[in-house]
C-alpha atoms as a PDB file:
ATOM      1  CA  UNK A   1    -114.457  13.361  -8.628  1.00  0.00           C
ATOM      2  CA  UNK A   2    -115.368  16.038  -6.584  1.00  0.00           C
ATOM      3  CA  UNK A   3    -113.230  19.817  -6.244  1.00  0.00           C
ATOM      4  CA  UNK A   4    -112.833  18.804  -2.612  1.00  0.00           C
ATOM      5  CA  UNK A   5    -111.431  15.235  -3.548  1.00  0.00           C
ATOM      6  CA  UNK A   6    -109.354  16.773  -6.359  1.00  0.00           C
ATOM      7  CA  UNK A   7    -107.429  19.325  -3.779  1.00  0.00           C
ATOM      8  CA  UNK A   8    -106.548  16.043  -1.016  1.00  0.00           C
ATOM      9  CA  UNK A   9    -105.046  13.784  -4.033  1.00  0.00           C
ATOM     10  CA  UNK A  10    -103.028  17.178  -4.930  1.00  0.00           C
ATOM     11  CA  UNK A  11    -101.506  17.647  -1.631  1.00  0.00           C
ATOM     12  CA  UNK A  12    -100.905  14.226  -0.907  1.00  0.00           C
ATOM     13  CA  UNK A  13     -98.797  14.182  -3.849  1.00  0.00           C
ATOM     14  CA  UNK A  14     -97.484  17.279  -3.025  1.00  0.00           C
ATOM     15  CA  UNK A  15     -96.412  16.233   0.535  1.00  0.00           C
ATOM     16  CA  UNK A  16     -94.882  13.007  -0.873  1.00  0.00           C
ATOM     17  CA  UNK A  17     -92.664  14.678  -3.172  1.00  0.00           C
ATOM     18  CA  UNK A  18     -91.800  17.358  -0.319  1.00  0.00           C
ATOM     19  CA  UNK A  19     -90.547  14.181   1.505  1.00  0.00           C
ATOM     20  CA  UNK A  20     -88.943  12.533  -0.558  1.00  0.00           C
ATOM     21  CA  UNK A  21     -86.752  15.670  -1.817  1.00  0.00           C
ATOM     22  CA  UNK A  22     -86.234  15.924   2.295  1.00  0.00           C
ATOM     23  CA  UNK A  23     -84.981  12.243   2.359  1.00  0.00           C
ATOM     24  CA  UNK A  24     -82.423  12.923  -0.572  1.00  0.00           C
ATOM     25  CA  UNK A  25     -81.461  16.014   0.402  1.00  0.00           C
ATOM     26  CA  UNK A  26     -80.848  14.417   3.918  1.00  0.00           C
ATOM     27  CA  UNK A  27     -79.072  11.002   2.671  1.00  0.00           C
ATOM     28  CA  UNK A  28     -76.354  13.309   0.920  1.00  0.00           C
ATOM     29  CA  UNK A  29     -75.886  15.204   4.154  1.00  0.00           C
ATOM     30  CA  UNK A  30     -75.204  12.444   5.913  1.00  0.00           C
ATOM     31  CA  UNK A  31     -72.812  11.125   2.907  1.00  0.00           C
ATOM     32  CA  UNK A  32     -70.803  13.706   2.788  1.00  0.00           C
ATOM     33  CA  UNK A  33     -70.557  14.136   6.897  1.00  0.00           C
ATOM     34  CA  UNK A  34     -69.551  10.348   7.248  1.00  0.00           C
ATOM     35  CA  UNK A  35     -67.333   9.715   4.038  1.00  0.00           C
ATOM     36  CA  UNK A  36     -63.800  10.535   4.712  1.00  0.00           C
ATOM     37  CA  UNK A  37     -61.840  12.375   3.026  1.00  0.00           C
ATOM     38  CA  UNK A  38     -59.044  10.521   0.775  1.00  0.00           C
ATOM     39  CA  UNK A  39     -56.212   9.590   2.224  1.00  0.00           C
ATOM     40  CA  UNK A  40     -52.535  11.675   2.120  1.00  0.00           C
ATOM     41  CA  UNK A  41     -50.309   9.406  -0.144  1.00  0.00           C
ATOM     42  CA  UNK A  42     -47.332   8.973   1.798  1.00  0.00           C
ATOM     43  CA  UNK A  43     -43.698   9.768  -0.322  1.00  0.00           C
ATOM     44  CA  UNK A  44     -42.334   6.702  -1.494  1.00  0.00           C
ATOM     45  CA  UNK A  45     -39.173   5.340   0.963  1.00  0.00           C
ATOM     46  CA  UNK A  46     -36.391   6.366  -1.297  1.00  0.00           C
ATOM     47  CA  UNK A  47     -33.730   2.885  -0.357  1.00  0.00           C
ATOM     48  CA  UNK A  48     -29.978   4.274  -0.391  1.00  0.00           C
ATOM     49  CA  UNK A  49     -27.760   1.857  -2.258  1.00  0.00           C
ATOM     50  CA  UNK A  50     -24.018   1.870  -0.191  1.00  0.00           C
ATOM     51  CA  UNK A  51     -20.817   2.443  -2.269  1.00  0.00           C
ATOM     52  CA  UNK A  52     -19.181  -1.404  -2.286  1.00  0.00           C
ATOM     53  CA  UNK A  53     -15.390  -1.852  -1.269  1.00  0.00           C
ATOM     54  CA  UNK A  54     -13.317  -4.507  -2.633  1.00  0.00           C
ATOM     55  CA  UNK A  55     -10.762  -5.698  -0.001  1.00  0.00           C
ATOM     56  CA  UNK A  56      -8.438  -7.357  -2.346  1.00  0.00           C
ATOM     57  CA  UNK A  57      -7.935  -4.365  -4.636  1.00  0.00           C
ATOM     58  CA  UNK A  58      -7.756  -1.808  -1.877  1.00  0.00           C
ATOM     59  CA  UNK A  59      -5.250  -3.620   0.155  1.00  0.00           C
ATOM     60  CA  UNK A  60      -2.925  -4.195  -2.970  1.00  0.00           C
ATOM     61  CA  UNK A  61      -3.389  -0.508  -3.893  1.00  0.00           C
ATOM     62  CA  UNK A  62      -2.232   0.184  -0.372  1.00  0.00           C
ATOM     63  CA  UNK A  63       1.204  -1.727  -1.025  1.00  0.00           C
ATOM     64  CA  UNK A  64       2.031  -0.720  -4.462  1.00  0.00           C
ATOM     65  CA  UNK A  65       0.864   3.124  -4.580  1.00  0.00           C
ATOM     66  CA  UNK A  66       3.191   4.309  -2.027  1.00  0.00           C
ATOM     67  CA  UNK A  67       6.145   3.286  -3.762  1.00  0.00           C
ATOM     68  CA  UNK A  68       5.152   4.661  -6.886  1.00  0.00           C
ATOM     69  CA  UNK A  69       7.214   7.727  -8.142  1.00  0.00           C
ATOM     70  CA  UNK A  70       3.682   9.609  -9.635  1.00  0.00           C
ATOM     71  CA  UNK A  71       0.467   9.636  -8.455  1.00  0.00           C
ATOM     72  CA  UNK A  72      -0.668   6.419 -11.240  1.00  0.00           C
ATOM     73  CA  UNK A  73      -3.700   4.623  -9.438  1.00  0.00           C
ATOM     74  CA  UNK A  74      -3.551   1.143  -9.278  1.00  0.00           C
ATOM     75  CA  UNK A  75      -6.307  -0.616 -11.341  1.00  0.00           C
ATOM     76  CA  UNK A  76      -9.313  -1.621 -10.295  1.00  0.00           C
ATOM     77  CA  UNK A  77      -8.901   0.190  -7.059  1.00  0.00           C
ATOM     78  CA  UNK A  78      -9.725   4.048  -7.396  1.00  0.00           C
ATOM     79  CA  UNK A  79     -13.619   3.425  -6.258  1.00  0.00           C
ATOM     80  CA  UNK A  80     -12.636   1.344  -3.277  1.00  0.00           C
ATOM     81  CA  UNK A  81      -9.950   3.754  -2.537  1.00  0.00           C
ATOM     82  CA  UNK A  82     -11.829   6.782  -2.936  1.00  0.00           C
ATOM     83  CA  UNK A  83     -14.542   5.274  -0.285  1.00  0.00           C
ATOM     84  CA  UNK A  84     -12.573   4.569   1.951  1.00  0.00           C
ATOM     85  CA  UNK A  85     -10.807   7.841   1.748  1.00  0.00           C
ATOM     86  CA  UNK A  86     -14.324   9.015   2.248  1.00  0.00           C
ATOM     87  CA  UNK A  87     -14.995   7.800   5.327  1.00  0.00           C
ATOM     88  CA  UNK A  88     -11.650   8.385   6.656  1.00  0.00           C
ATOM     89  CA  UNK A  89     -12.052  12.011   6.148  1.00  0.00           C
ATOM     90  CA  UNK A  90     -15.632  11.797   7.649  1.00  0.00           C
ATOM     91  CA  UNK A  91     -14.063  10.768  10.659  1.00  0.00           C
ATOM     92  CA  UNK A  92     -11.367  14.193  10.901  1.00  0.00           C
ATOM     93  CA  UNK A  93      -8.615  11.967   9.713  1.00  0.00           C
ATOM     94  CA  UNK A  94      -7.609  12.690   6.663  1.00  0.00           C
ATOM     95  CA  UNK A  95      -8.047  16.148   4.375  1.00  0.00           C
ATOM     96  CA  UNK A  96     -10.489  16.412   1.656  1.00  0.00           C
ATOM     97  CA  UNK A  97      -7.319  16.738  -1.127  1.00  0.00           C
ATOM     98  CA  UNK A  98      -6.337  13.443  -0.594  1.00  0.00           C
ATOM     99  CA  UNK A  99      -9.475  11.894  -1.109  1.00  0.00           C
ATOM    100  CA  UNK A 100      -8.073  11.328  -5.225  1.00  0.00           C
ATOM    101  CA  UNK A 101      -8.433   6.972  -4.976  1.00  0.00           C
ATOM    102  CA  UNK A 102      -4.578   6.861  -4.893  1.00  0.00           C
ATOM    103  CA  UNK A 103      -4.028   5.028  -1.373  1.00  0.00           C
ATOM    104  CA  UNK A 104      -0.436   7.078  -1.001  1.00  0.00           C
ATOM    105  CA  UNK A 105       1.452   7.717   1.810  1.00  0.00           C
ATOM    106  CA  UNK A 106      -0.910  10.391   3.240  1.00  0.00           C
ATOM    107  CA  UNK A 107      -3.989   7.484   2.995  1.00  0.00           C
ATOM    108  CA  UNK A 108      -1.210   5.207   4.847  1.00  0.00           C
ATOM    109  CA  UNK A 109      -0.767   7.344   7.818  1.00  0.00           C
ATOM    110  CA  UNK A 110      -4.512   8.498   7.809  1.00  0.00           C
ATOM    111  CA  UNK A 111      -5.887   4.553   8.136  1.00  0.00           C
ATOM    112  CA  UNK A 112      -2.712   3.980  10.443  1.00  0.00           C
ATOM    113  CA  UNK A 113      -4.243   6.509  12.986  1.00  0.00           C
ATOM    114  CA  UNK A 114      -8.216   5.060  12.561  1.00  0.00           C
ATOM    115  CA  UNK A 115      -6.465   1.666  13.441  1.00  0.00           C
ATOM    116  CA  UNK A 116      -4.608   3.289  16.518  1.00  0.00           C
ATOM    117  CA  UNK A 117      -8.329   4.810  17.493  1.00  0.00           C
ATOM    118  CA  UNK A 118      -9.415   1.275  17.571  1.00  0.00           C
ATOM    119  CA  UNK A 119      -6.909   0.166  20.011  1.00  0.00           C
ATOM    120  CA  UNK A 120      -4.786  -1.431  17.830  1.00  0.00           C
ATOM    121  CA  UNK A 121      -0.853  -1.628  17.768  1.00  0.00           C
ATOM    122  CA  UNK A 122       2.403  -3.086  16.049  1.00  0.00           C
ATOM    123  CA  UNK A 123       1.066  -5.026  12.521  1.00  0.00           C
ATOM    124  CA  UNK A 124      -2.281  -3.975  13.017  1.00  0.00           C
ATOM    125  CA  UNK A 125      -2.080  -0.547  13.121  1.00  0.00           C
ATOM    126  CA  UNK A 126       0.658  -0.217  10.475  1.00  0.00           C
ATOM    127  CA  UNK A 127      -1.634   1.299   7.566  1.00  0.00           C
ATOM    128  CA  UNK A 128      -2.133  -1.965   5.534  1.00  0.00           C
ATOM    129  CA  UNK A 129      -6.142  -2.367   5.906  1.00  0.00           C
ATOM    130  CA  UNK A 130      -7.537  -5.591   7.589  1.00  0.00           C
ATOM    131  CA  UNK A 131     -10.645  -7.349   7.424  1.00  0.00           C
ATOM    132  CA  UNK A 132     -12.260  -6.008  11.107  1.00  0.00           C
ATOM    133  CA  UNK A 133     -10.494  -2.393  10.851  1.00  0.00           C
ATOM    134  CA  UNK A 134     -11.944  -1.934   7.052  1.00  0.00           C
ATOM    135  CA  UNK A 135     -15.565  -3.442   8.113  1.00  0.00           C
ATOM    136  CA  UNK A 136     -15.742  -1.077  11.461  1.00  0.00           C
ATOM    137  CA  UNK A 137     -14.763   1.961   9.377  1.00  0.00           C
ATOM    138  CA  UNK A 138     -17.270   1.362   6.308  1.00  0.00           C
ATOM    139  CA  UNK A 139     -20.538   1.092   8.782  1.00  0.00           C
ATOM    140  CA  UNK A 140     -23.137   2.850   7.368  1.00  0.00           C
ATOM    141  CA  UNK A 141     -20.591   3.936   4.523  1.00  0.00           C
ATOM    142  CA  UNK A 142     -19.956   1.162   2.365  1.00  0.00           C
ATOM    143  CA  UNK A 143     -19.965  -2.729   1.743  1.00  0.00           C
ATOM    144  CA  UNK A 144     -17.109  -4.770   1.220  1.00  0.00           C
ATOM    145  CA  UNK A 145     -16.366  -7.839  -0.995  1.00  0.00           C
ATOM    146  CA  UNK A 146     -13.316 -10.202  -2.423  1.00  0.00           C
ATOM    147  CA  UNK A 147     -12.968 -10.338   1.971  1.00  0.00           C
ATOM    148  CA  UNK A 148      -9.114 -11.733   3.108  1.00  0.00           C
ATOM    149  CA  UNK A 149      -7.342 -12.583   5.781  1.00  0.00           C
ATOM    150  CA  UNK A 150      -3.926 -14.449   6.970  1.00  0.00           C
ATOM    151  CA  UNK A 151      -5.684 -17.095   8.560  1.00  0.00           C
ATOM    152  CA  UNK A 152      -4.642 -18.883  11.764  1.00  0.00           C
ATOM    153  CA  UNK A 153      -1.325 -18.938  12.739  1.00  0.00           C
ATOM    154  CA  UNK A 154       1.064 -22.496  12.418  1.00  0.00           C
ATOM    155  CA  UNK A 155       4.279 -23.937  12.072  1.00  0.00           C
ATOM    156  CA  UNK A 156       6.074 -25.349   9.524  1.00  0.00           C
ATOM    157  CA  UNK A 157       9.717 -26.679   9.256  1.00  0.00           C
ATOM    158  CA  UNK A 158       9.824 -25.410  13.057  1.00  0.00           C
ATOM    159  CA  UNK A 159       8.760 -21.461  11.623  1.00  0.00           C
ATOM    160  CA  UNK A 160       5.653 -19.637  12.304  1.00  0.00           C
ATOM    161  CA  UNK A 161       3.594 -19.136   9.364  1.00  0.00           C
ATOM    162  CA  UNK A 162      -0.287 -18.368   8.391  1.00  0.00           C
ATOM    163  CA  UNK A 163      -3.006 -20.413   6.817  1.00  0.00           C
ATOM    164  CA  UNK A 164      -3.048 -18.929   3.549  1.00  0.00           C
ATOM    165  CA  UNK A 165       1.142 -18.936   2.999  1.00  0.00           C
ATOM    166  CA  UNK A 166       0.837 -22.252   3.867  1.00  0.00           C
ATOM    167  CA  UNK A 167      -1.898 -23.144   1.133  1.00  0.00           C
ATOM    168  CA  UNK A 168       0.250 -20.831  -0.828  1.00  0.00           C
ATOM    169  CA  UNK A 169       3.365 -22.866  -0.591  1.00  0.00           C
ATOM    170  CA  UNK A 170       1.584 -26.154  -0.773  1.00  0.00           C
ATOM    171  CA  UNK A 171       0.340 -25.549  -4.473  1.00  0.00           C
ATOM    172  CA  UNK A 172       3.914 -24.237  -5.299  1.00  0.00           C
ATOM    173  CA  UNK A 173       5.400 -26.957  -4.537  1.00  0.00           C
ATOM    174  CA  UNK A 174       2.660 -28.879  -6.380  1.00  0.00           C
ATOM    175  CA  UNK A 175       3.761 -26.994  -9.676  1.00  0.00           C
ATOM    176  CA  UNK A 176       7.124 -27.150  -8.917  1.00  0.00           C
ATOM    177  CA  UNK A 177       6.759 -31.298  -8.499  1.00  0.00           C
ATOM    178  CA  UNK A 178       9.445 -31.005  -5.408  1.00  0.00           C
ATOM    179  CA  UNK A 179       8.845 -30.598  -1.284  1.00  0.00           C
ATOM    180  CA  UNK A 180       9.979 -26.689  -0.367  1.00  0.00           C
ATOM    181  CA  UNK A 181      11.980 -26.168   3.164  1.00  0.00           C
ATOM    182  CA  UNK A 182      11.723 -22.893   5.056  1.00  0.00           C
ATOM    183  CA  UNK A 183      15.262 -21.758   6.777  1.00  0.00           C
ATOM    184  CA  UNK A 184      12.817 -18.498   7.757  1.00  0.00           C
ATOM    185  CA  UNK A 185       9.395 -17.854   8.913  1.00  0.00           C
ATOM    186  CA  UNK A 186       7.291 -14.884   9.578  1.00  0.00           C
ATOM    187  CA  UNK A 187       6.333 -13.200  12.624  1.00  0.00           C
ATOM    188  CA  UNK A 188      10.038 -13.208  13.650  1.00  0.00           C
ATOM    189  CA  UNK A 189      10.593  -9.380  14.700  1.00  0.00           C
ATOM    190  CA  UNK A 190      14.164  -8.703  15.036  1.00  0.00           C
ATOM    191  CA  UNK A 191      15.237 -12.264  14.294  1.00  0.00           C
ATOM    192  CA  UNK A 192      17.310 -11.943  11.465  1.00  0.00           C
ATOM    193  CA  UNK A 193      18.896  -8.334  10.954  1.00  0.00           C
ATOM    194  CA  UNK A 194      19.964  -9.026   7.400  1.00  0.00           C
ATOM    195  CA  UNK A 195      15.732  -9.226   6.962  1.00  0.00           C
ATOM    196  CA  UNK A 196      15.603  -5.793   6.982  1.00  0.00           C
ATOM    197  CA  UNK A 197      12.353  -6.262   9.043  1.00  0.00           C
ATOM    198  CA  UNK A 198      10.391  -8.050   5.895  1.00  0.00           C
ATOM    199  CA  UNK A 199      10.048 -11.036   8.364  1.00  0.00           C
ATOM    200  CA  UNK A 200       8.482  -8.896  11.605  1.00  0.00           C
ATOM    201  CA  UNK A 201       4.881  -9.816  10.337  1.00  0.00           C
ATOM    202  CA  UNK A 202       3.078 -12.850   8.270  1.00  0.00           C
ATOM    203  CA  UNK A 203       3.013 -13.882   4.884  1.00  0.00           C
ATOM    204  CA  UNK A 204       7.106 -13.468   4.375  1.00  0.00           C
ATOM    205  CA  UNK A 205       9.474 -16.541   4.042  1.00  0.00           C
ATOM    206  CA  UNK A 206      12.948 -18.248   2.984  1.00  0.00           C
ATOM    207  CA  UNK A 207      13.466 -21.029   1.307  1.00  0.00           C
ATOM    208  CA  UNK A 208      16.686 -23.188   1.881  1.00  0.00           C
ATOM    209  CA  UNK A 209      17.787 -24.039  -2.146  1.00  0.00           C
ATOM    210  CA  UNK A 210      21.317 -24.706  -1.341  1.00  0.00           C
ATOM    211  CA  UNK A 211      21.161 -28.589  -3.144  1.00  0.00           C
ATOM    212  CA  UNK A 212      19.335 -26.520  -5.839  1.00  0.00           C
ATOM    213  CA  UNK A 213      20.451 -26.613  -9.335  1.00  0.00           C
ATOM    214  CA  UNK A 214      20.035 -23.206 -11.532  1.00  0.00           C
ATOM    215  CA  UNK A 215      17.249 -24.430 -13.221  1.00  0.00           C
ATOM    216  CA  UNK A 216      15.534 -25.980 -10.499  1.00  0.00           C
ATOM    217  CA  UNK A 217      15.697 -22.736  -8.061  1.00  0.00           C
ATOM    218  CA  UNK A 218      14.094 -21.042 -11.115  1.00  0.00           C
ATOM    219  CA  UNK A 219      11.470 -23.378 -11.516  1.00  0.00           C
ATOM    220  CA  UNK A 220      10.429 -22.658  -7.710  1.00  0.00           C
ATOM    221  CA  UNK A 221      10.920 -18.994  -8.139  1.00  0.00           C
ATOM    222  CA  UNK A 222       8.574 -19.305 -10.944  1.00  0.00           C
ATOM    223  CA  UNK A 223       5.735 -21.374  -8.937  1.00  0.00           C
ATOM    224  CA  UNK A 224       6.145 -19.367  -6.145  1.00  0.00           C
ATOM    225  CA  UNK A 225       5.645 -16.291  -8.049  1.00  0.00           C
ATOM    226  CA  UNK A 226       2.647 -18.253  -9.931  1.00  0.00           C
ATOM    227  CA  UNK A 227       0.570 -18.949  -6.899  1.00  0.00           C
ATOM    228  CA  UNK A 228       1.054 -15.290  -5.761  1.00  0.00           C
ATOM    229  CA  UNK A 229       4.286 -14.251  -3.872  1.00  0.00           C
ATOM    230  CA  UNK A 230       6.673 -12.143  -4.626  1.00  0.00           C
ATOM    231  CA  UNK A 231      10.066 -14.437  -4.963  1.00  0.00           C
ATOM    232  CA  UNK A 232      13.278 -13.746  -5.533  1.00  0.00           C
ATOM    233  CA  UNK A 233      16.323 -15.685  -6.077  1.00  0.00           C
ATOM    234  CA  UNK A 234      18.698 -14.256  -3.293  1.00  0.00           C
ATOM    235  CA  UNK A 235      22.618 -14.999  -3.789  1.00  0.00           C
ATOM    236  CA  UNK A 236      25.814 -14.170  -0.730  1.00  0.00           C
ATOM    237  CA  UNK A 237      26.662 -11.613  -3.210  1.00  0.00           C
ATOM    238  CA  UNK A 238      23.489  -9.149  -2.540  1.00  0.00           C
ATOM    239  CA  UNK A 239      23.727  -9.514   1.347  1.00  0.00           C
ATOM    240  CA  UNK A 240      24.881 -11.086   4.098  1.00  0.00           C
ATOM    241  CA  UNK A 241      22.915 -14.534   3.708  1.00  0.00           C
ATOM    242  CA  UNK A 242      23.242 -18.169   1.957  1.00  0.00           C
ATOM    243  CA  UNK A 243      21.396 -18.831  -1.041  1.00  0.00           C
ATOM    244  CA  UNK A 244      17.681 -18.923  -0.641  1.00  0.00           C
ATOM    245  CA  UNK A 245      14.632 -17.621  -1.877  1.00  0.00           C
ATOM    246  CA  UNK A 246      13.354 -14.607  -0.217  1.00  0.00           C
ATOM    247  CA  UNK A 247       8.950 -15.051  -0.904  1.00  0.00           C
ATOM    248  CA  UNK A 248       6.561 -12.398   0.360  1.00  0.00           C
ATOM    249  CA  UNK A 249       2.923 -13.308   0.129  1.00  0.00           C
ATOM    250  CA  UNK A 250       1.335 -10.504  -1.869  1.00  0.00           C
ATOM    251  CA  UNK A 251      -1.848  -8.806  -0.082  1.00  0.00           C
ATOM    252  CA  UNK A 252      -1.166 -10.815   3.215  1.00  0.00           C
ATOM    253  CA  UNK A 253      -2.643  -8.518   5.617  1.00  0.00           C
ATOM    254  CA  UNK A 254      -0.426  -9.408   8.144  1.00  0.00           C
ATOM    255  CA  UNK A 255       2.747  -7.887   6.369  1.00  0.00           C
ATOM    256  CA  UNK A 256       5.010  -5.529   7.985  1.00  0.00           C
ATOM    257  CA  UNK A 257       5.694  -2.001   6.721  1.00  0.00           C
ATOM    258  CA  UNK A 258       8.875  -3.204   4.800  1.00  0.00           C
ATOM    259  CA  UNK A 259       7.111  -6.546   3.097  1.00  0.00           C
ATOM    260  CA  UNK A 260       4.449  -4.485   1.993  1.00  0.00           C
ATOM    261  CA  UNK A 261       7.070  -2.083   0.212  1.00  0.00           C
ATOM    262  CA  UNK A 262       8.639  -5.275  -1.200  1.00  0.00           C
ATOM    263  CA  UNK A 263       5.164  -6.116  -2.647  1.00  0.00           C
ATOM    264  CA  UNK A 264       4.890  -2.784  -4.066  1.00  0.00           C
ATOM    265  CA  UNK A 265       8.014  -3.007  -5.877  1.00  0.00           C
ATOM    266  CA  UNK A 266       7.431  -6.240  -7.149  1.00  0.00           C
ATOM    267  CA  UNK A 267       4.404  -4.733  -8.880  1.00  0.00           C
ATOM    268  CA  UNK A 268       6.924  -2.124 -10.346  1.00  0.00           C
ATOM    269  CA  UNK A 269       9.687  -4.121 -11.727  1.00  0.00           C
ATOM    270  CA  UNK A 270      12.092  -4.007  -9.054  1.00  0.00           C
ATOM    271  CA  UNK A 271      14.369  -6.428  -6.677  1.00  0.00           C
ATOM    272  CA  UNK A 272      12.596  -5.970  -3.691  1.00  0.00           C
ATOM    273  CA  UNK A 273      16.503  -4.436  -2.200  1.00  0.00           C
ATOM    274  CA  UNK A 274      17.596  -1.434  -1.008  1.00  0.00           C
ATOM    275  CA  UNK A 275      19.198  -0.643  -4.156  1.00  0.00           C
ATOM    276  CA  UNK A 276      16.080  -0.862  -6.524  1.00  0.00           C
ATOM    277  CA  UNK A 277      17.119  -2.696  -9.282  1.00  0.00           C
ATOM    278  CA  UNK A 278      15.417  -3.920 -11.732  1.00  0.00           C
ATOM    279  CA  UNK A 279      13.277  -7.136 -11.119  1.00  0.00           C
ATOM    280  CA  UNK A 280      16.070 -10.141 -11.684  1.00  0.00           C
ATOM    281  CA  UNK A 281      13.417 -13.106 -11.701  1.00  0.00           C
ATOM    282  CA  UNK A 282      11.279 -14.955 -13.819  1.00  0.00           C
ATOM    283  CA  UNK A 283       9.109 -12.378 -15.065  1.00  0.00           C
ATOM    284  CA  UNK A 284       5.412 -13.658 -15.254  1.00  0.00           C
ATOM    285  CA  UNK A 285       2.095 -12.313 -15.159  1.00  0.00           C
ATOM    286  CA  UNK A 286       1.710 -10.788 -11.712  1.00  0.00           C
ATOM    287  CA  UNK A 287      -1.330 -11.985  -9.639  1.00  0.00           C
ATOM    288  CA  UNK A 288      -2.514 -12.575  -6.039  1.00  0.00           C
ATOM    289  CA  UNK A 289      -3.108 -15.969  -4.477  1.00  0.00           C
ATOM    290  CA  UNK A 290      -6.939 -15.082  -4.780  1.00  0.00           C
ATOM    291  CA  UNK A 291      -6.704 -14.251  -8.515  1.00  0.00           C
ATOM    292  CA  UNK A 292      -4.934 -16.961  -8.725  1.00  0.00           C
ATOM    293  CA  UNK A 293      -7.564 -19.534  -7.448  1.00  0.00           C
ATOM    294  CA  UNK A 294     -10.372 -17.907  -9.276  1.00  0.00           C
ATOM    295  CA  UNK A 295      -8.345 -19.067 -12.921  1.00  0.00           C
ATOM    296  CA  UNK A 296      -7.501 -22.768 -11.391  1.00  0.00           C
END
């Protein structure tokens, strides 16, 4: 091989390897100009879970804290309470030391004015919460569960009474093994004077025992206590009535102011009278009609 051929196989191979350096040099050029870069990872959605409300333990706590003499929270209600209380204050209408989970007086008036701001009036903007006034203020605050309500509106015995009194009575009188007449219904504002008002809204009712033995008007006041009201025996000698049995549907959410203070003393061993005495009925274990149908 000649010196002349030697020097043209040298830069051939020289000009190969220039171009091939050239083509990887360009390829990662072009790489790294058309890869993009790695993505941002976005923050993970962080999901908010909402304080839960249970209607049936906040509604009782509303009848039975305001007649306590201490501030004693009613059980199984302080976290419902205290959520509600919450969103009440939110809303400018009640002050940050009453938000405790103790639905007192204070709470009372506070819910009694959200109700009023909702364009209620009369039973349903007395304080006691109901189903649409307790959803509309938890929105975007709270759920709500154990959900109750009076029901529709019928009549018995010639009285207006609600759905669930009427279920109420019907499985009293199934314990009881006899048929139960009403001389009073509910919803009769300013019917009766010796009522004291306990009749103006639902859930409240008298029952005509006058053919009654002892022991037999026990036995009802004892089934009607069962299923869930509050029952007492009444007698001429406490008032100006017959004999009867004066029931108020516990956590009826149609009571009126003075059948939810009934309720509340019921709860604390009293008469359900003006003169708070002690409780003078078959005592039992207290429970609501709901409670009641979860065990039966």
């Amino acid at each position: 091989m000649t010196t002349a051929t030697k020097t043209r196989n040298t830069a051939t191979r020289l000009l190969t390897a220039i171009a091939l350096l050239s083509g990887l040099v360009l390829s990662a050029a072009q790489a790294h100009a058309t890869t993009p870069p790695p993505p941002t990872q976005a923050p993970a959605a962080t999901t908010t879970t909402l304080p839960v409300v249970d209607m049936e333990a906040t509604v009782l706590a509303a009848q039975i804290d305001p007649r306590r003499a201490d501030n004693t929270l009613t059980p199984g209600a302080k976290d419902s309470v205290l959520a509600v209380e919450r969103a009440l204050q939110a809303r400018g209408l009640l002050d940050a030391k009453w938000v405790d989970g103790y639905f007192g007086t204070t709470t009372i008036t506070a819910y009694a004015a959200y109700q009023r701001s909702l364009g209620y009036t009369g039973l349903a903007a007395n304080g006691l919460p109901g189903a649409t006034s307790l959803t509309t203020l938890g929105q975007g605050r709270y759920t709500i569960t154990h959900q109750i309500g009076p029901g529709a509106k019928l009549q018995r015995d010639g009285y207006t009474i609600d759905t669930r009194t009427q279920n109420m009575l019907t499985e009293a009188e199934r314990l009881a093994g006899l048929h139960l007449t009403l001389s009073q219904g509910s919803y009769n504002p300013g019917g009766d004077p010796t009522s004291a008002g306990t009749h103006d809204g639902g859930g409240v009712v008298d029952i005509n025992i006058d053919t009654m033995s002892t022991a037999t008007r026990t036995t009802v006041a004892k089934a009607l206590r069962q299923v869930g009201f509050a029952a007492w025996i009444r007698n001429p000698t406490q008032g100006d009535w017959p004999w009867h049995i004066h029931a108020a549907a516990i956590n009826d959410t149609d009571l009126s102011t003075q059948a939810q203070n009934q309720t509340g003393d019921y709860y604390l061993g009293l008469n359900g009278l003006a003169n708070h005495a002690p409780d003078d009925g078959p005592r039992i274990p207290i429970q609501t009609w709901e409670e009641y149908q979860r065990t039966h």
